[in-house]
N, C-alpha and C. Protein backbone atom coordinates (compact mmCIF):
# COMPACT_ATOMS: atom_id res chain seq x y z
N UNK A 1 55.77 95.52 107.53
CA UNK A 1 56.86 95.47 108.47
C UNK A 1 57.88 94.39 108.08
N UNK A 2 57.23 93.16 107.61
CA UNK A 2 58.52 92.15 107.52
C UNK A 2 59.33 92.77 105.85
N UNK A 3 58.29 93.09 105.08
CA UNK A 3 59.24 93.73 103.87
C UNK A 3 60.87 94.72 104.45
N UNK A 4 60.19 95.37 105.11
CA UNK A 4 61.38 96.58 105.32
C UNK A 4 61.88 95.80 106.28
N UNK A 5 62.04 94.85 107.22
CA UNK A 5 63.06 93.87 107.89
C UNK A 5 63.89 93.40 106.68
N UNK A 6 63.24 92.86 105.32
CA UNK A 6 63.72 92.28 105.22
C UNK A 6 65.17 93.09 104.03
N UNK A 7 64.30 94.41 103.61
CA UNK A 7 65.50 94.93 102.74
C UNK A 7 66.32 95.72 103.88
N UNK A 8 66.21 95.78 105.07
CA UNK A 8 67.16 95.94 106.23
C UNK A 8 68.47 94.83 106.01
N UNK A 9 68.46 93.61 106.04
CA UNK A 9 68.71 92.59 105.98
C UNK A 9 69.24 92.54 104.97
N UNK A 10 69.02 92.53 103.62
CA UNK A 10 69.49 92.89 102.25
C UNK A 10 70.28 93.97 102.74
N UNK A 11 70.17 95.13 102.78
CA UNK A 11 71.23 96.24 102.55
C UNK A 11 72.35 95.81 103.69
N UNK A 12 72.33 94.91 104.77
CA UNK A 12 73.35 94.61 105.87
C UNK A 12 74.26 93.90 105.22
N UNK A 13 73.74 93.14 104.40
CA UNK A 13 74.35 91.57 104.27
C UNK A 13 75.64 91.99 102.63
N UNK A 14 74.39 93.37 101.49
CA UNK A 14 75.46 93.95 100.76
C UNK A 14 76.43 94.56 101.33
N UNK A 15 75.99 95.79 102.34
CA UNK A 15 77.72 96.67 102.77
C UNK A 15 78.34 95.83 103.71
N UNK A 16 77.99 94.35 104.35
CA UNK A 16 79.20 93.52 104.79
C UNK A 16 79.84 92.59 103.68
N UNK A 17 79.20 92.57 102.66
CA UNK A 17 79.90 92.03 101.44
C UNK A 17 80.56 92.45 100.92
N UNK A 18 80.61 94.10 100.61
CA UNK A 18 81.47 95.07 100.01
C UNK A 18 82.87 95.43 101.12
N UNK A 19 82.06 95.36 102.37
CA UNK A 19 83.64 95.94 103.30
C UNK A 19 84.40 94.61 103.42
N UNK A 20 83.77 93.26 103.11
CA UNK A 20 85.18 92.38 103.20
C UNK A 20 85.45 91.81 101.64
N UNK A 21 84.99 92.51 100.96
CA UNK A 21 85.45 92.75 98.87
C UNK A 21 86.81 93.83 99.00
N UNK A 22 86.44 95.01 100.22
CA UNK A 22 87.33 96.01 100.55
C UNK A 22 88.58 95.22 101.01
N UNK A 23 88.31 94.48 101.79
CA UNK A 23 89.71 94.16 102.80
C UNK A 23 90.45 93.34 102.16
N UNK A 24 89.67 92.77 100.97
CA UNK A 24 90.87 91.76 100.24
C UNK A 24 91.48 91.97 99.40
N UNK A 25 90.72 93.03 99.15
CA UNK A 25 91.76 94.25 97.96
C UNK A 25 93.09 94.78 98.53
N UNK A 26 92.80 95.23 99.84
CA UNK A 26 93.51 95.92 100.42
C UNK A 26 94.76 94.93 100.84
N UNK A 27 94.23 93.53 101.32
CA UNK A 27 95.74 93.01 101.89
C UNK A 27 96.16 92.49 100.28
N UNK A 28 96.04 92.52 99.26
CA UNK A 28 96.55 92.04 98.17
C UNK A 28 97.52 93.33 97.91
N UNK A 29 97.10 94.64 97.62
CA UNK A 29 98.02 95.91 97.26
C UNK A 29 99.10 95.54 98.51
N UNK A 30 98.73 95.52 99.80
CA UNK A 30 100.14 95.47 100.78
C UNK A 30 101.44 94.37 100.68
N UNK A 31 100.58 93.41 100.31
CA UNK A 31 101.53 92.33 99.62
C UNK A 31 102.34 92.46 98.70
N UNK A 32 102.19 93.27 97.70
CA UNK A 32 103.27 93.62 96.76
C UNK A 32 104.24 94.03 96.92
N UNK A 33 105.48 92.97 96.46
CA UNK A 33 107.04 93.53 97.07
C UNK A 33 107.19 94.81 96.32
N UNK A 34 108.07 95.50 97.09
CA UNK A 34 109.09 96.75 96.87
C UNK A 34 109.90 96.59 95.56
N UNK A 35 109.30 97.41 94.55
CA UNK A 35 110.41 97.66 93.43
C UNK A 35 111.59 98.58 93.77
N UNK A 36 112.76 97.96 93.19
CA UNK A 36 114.24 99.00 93.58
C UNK A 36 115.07 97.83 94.76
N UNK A 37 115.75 99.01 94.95
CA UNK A 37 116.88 98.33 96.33
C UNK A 37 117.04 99.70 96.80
N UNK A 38 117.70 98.86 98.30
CA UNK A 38 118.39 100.06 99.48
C UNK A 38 119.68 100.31 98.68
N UNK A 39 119.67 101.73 98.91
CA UNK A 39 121.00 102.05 98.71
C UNK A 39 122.23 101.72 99.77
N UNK A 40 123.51 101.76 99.43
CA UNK A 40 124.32 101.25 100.39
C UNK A 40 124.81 102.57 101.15
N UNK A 41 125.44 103.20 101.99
CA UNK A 41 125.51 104.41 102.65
C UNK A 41 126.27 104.72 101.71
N UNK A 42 127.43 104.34 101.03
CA UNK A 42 128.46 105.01 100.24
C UNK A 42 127.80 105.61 98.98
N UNK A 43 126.77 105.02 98.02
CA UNK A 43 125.98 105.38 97.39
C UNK A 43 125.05 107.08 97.82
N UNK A 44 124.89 106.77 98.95
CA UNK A 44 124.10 107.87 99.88
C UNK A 44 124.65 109.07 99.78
N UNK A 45 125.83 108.75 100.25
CA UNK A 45 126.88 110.02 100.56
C UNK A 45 127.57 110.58 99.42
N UNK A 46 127.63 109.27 97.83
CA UNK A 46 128.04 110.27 97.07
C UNK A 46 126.99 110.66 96.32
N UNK A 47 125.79 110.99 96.23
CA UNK A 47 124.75 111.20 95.96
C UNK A 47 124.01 113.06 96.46
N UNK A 48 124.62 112.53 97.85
CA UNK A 48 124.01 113.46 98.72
C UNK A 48 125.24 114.80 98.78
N UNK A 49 126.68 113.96 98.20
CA UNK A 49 127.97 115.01 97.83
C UNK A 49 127.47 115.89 96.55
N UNK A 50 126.67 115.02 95.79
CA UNK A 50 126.88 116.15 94.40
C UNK A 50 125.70 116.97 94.13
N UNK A 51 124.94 117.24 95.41
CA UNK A 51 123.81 118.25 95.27
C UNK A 51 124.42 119.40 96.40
N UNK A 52 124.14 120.74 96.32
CA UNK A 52 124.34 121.47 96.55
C UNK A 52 122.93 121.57 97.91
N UNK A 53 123.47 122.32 98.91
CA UNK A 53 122.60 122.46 100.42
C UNK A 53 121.06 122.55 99.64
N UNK A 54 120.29 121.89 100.74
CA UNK A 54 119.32 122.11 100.24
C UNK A 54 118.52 123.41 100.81
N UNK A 55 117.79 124.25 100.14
CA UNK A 55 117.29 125.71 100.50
C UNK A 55 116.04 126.01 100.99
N UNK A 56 115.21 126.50 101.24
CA UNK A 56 113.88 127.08 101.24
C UNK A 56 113.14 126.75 102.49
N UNK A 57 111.88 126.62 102.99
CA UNK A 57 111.17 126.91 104.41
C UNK A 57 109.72 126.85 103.81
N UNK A 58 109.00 126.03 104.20
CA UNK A 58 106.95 126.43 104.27
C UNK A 58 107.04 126.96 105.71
N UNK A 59 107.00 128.29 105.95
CA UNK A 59 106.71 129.12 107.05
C UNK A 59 105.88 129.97 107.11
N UNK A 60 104.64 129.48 108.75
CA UNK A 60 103.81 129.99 108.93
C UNK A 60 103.82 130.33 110.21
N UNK A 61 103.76 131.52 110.26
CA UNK A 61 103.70 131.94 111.82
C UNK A 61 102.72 132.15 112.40
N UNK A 62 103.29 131.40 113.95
CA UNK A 62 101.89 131.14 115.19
C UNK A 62 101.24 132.09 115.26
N UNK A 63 101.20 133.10 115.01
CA UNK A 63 100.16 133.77 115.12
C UNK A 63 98.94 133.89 114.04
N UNK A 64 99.05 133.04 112.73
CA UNK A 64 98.51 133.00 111.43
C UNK A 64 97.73 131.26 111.59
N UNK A 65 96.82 131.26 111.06
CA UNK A 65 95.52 129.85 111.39
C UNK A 65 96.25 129.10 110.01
N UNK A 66 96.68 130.01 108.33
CA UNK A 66 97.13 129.12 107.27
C UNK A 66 98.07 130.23 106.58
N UNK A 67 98.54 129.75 105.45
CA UNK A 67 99.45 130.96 105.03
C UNK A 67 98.59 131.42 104.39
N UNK A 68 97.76 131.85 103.74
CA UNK A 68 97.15 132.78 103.28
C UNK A 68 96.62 133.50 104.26
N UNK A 69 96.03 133.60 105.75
CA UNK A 69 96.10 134.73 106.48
C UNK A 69 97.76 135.32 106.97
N UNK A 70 98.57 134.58 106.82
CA UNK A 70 99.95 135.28 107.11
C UNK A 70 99.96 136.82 106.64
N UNK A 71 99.76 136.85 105.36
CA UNK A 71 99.69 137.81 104.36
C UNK A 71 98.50 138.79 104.78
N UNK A 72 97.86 138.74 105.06
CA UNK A 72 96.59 139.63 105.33
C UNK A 72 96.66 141.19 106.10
N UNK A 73 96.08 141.79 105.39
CA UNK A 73 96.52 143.42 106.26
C UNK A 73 96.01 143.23 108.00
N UNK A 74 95.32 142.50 108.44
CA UNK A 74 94.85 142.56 109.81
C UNK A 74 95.57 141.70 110.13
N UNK A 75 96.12 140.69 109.96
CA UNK A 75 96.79 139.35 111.03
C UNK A 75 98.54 139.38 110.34
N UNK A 76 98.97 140.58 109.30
CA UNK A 76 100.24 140.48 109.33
C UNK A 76 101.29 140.82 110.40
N UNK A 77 102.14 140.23 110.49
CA UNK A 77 102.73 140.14 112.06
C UNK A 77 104.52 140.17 111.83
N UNK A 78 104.71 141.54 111.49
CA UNK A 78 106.61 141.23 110.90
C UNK A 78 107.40 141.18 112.31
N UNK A 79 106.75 141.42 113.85
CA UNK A 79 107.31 141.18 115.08
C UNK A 79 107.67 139.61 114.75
N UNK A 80 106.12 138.95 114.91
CA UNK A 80 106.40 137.53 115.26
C UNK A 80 107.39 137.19 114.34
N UNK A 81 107.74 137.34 112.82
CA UNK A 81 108.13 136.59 111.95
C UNK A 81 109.80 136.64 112.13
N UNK A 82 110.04 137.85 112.38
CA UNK A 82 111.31 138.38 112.46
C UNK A 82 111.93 137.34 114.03
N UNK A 83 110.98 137.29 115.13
CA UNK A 83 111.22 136.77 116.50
C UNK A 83 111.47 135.15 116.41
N UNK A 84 110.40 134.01 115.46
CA UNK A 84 110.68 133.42 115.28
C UNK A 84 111.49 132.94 114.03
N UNK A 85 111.95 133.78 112.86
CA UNK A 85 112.79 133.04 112.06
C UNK A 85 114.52 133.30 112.39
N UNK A 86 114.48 134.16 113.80
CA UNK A 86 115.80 134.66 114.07
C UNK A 86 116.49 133.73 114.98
């Protein structure tokens, strides 16, 4: 009984050693300043002038759980799709 207390004790004392080995890793990565700069709005706008609208949609309709049942001969639904992309 006191053996297995005691590698109880051992295995506590490693995964609280490892989760605060974890946390100091972790506030060291957050600490690292930001490479780059803010852009200034004028930068923004002529940036955002020389691309053309942006296009396309990930659309899944409520009546579908992921897009691959969208598609499916039993849960295809051209009511809903037509109702909500109109």
């Amino acid at each position: 009984m006191l053996i297995r207390n005691k590698n109880y004790c051992f295995l506590f004392l490693l995964l609280f050693t490892i989760s605060l080995q974890a946390q100091k890793n972790k506030k060291q990565v957050n600490n690292v300043p930001a490479t780059g700069t803010v852009w200034t709005a004028e930068k923004v706008n002529t940036w955002y002038g020389q691309h053309k609208w942006l296009t396309g949609a990930n659309y899944i309709p409520a009546t579908a759980i992921n897009q691959l049942e969208m598609w499916q001969a039993d849960t295809f639904d051209p009511a809903t799709i037509d109702k909500e992309l109109s």
